[in-house]
PDB file of N, CA and C in Angstrom:
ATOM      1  N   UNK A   1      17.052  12.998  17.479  1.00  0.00           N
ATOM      2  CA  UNK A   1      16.219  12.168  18.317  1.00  0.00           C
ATOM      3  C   UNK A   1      14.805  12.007  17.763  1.00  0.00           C
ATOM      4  N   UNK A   2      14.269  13.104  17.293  1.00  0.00           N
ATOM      5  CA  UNK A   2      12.787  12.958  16.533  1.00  0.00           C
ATOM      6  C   UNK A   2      12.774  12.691  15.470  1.00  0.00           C
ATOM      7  N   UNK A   3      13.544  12.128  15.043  1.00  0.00           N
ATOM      8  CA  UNK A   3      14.065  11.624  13.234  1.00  0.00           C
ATOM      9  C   UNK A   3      13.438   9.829  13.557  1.00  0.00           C
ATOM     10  N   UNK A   4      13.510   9.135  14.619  1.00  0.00           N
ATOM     11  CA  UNK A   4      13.486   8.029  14.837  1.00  0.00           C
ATOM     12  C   UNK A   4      11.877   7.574  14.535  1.00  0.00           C
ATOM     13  N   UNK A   5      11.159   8.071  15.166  1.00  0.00           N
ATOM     14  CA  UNK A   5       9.868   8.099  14.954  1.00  0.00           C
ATOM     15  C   UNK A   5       9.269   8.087  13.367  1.00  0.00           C
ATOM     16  N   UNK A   6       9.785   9.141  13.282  1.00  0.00           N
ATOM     17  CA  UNK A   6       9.250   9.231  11.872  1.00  0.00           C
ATOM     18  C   UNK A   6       9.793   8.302  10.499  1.00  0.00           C
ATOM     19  N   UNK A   7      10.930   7.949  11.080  1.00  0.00           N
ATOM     20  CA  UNK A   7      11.836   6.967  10.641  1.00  0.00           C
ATOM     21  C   UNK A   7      10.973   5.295  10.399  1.00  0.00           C
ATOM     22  N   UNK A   8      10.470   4.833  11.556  1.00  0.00           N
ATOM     23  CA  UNK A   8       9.594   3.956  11.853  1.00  0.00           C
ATOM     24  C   UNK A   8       7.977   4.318  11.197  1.00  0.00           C
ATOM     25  N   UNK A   9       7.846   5.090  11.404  1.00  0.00           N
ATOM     26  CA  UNK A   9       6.462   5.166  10.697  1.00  0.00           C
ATOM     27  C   UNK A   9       6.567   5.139   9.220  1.00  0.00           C
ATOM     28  N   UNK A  10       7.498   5.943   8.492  1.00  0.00           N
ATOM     29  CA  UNK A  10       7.646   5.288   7.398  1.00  0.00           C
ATOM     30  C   UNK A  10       7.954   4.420   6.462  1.00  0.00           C
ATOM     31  N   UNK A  11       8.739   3.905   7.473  1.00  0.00           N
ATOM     32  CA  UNK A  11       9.137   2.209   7.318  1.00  0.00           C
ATOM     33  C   UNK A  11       7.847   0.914   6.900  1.00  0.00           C
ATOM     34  N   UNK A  12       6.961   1.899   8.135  1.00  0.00           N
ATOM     35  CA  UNK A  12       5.331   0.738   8.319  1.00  0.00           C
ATOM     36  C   UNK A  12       5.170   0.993   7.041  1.00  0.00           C
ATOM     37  N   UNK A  13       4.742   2.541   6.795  1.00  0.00           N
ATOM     38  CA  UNK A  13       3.730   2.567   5.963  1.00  0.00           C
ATOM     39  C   UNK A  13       4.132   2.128   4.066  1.00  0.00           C
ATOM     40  N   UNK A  14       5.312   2.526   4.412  1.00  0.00           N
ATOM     41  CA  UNK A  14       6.395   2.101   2.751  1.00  0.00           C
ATOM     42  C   UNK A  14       6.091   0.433   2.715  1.00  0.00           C
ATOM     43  N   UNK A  15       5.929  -0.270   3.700  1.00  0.00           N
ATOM     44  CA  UNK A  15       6.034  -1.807   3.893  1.00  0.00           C
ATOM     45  C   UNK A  15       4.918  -2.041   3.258  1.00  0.00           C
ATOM     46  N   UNK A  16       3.469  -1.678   3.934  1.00  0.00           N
ATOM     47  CA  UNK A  16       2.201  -1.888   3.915  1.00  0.00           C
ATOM     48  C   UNK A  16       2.106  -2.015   2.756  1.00  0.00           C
ATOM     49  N   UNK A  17       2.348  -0.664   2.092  1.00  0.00           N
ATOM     50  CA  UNK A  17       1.931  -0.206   0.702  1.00  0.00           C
ATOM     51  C   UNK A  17       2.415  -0.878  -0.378  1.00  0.00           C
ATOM     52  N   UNK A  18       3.867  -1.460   0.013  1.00  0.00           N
ATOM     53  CA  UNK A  18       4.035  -1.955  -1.159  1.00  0.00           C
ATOM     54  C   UNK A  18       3.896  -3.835  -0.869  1.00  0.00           C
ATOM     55  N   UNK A  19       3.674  -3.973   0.008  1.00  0.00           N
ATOM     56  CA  UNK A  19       2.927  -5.552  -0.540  1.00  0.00           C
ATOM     57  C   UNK A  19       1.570  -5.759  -0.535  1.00  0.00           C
ATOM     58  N   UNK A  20       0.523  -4.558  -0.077  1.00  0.00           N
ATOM     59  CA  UNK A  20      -1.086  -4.439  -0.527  1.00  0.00           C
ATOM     60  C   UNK A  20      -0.881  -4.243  -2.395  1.00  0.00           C
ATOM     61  N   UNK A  21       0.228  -3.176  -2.756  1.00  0.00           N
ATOM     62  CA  UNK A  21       0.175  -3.490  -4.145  1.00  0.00           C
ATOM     63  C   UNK A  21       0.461  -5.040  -4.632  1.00  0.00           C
ATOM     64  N   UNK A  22       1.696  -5.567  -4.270  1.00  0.00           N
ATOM     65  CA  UNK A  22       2.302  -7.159  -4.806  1.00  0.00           C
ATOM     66  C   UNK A  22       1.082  -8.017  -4.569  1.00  0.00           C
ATOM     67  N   UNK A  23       0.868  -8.155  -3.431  1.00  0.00           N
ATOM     68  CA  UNK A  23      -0.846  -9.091  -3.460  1.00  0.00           C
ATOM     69  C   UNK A  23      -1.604  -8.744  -4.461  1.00  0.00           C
ATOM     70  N   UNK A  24      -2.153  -7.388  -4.262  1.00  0.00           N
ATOM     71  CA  UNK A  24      -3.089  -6.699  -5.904  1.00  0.00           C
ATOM     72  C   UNK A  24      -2.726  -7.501  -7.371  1.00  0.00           C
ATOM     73  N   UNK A  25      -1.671  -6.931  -7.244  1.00  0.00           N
ATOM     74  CA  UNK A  25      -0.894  -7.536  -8.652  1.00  0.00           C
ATOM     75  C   UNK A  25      -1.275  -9.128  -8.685  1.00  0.00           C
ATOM     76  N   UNK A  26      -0.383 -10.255  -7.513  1.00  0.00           N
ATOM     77  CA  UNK A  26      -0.830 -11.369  -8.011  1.00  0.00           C
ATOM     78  C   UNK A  26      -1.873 -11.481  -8.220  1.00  0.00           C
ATOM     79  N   UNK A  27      -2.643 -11.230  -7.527  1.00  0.00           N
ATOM     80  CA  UNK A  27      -4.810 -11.453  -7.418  1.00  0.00           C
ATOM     81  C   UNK A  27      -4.817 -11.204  -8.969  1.00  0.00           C
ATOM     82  N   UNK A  28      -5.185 -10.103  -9.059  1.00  0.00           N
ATOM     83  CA  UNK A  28      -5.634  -9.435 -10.468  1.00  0.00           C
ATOM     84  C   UNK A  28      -4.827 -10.152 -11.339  1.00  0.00           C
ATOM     85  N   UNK A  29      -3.569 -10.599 -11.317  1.00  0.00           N
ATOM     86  CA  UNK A  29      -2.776 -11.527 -12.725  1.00  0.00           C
ATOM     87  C   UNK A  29      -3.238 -13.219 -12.739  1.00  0.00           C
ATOM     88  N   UNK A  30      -3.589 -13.598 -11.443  1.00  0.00           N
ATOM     89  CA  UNK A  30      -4.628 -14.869 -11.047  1.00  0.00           C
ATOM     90  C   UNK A  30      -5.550 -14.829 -11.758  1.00  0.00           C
ATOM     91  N   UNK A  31      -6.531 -13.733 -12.172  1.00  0.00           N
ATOM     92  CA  UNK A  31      -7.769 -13.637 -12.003  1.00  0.00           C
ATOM     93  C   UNK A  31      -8.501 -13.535 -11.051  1.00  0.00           C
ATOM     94  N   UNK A  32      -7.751 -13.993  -9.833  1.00  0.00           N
ATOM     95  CA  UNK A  32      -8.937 -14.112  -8.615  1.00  0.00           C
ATOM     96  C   UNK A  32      -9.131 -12.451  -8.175  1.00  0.00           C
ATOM     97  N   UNK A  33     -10.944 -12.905  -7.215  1.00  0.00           N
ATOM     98  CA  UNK A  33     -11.020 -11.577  -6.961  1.00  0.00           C
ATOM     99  C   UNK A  33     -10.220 -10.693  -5.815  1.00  0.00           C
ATOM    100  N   UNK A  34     -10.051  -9.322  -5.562  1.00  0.00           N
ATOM    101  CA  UNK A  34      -9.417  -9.048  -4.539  1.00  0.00           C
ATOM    102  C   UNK A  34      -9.783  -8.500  -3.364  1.00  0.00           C
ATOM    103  N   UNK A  35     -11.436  -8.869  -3.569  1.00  0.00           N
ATOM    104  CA  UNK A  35     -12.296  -8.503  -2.361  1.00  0.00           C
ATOM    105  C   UNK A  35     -13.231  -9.982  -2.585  1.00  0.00           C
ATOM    106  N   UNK A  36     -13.855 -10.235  -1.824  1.00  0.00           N
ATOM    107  CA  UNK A  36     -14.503 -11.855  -1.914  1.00  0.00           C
ATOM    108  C   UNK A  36     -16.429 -10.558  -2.009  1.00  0.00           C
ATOM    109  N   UNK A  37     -17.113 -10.504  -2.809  1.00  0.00           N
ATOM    110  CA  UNK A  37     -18.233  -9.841  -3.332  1.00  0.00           C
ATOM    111  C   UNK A  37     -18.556  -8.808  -3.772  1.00  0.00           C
ATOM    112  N   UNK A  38     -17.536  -8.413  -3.821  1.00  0.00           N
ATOM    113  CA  UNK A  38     -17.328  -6.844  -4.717  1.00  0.00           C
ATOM    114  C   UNK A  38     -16.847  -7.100  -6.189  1.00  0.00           C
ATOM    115  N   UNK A  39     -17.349  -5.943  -6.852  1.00  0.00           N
ATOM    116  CA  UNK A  39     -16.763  -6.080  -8.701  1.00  0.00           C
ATOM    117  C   UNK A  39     -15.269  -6.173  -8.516  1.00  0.00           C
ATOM    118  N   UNK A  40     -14.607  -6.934  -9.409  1.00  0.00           N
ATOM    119  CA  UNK A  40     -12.999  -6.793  -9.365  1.00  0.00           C
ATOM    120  C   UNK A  40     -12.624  -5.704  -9.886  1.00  0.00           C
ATOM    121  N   UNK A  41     -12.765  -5.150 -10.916  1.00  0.00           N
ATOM    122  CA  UNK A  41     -12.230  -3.986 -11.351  1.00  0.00           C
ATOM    123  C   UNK A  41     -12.126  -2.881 -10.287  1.00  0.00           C
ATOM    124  N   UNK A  42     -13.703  -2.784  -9.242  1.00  0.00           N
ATOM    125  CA  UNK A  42     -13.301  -1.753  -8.652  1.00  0.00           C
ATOM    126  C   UNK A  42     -11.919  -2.060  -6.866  1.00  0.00           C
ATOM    127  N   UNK A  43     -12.271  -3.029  -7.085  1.00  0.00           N
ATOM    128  CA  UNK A  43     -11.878  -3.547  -5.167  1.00  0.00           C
ATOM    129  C   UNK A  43      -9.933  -3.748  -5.766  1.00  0.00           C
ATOM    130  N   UNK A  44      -9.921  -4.082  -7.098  1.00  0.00           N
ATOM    131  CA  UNK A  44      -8.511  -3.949  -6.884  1.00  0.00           C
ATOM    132  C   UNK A  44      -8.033  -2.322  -7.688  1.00  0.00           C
ATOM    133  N   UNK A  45      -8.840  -1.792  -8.290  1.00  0.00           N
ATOM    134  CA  UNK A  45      -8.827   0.145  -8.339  1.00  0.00           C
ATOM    135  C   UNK A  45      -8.255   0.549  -6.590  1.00  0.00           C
ATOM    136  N   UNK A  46      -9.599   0.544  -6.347  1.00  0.00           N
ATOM    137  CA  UNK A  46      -8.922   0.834  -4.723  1.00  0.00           C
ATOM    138  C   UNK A  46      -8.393   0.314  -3.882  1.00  0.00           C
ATOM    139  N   UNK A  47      -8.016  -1.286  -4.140  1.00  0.00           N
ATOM    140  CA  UNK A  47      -6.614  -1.707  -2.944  1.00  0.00           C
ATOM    141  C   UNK A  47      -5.112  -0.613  -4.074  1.00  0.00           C
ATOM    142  N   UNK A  48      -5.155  -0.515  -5.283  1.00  0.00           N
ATOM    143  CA  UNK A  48      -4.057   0.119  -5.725  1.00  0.00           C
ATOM    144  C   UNK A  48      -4.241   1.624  -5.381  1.00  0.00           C
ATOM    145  N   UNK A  49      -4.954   2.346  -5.654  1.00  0.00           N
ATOM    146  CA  UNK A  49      -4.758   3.397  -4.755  1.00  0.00           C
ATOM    147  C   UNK A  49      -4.331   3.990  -2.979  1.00  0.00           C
ATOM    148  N   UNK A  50      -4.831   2.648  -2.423  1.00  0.00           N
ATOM    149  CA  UNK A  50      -4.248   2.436  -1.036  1.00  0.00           C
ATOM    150  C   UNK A  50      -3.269   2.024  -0.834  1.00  0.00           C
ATOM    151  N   UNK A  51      -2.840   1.177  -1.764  1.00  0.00           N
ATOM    152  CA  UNK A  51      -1.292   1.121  -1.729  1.00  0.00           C
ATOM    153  C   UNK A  51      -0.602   2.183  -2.007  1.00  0.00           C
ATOM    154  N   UNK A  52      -1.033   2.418  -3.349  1.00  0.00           N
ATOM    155  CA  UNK A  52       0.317   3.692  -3.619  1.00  0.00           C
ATOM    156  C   UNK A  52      -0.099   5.028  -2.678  1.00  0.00           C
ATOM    157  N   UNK A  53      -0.951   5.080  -2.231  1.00  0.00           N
ATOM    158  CA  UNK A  53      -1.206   6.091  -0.585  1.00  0.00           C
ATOM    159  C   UNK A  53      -0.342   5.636   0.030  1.00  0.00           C
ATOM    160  N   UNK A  54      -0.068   4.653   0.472  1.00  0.00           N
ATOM    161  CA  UNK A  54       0.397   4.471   1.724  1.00  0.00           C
ATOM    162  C   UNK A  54       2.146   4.151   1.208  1.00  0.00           C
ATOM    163  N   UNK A  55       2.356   4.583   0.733  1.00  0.00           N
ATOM    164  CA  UNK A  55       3.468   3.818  -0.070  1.00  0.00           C
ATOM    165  C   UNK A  55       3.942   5.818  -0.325  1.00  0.00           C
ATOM    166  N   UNK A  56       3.336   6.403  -0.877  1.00  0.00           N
ATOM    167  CA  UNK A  56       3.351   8.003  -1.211  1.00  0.00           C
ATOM    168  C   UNK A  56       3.604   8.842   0.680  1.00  0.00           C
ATOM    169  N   UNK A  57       2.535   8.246   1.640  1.00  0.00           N
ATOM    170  CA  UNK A  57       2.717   8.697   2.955  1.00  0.00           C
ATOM    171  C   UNK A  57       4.285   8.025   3.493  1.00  0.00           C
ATOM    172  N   UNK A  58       4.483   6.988   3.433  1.00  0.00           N
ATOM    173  CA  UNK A  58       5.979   6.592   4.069  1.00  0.00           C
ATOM    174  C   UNK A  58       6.726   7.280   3.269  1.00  0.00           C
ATOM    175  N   UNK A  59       7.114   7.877   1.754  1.00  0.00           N
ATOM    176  CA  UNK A  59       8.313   8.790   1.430  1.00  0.00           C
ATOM    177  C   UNK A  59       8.178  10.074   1.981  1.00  0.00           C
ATOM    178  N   UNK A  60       6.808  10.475   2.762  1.00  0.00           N
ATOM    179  CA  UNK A  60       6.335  11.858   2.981  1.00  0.00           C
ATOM    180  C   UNK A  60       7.140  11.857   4.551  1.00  0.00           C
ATOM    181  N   UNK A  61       7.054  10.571   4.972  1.00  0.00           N
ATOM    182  CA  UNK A  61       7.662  10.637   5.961  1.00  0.00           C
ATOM    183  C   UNK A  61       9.202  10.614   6.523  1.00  0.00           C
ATOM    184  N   UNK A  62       9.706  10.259   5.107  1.00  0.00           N
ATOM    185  CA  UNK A  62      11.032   9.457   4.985  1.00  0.00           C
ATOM    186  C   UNK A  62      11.274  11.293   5.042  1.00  0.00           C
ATOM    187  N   UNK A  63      10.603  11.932   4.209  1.00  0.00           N
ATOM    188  CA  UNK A  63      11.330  13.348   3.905  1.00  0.00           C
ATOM    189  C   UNK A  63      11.299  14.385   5.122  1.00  0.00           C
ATOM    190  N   UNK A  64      10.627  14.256   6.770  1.00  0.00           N
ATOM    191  CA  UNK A  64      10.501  14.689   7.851  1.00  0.00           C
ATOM    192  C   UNK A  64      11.795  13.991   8.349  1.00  0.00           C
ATOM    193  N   UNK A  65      12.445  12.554   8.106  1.00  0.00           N
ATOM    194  CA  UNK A  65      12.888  12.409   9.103  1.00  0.00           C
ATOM    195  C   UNK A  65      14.676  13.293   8.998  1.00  0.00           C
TER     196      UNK A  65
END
């Protein structure tokens, strides 16, 4: 019964993570920036680290359920 929950939350967060990376990717292979006034190098550094966070937290979760 408590498998479900956690089931769903890692679902979100596996989702999130991996199309904040696929957006990253197109942006940065565009050229365009991936924050609208920030340096590119750093704003798509840290949308890829937030992805693969959140992408690293949904298998953390996959492994509770």
């Amino acid at each position: 019964m408590e498998s479900g929950p956690a089931i769903f939350v890692g679902m979100v967060f596996a989702l999130f993570g991996g199309a904040l990376l696929a957006w990253t990717a197109v942006r940065v292979r565009q050229g365009e920036p991936v924050a609208h006034g920030v340096n590119r190098v750093a704003s798509a550094t840290l949308a890829s680290v937030a992805g693969t966070g959140a992408l690293a937290l949904g298998m953390w979760c996959f492994t509770r359920a």
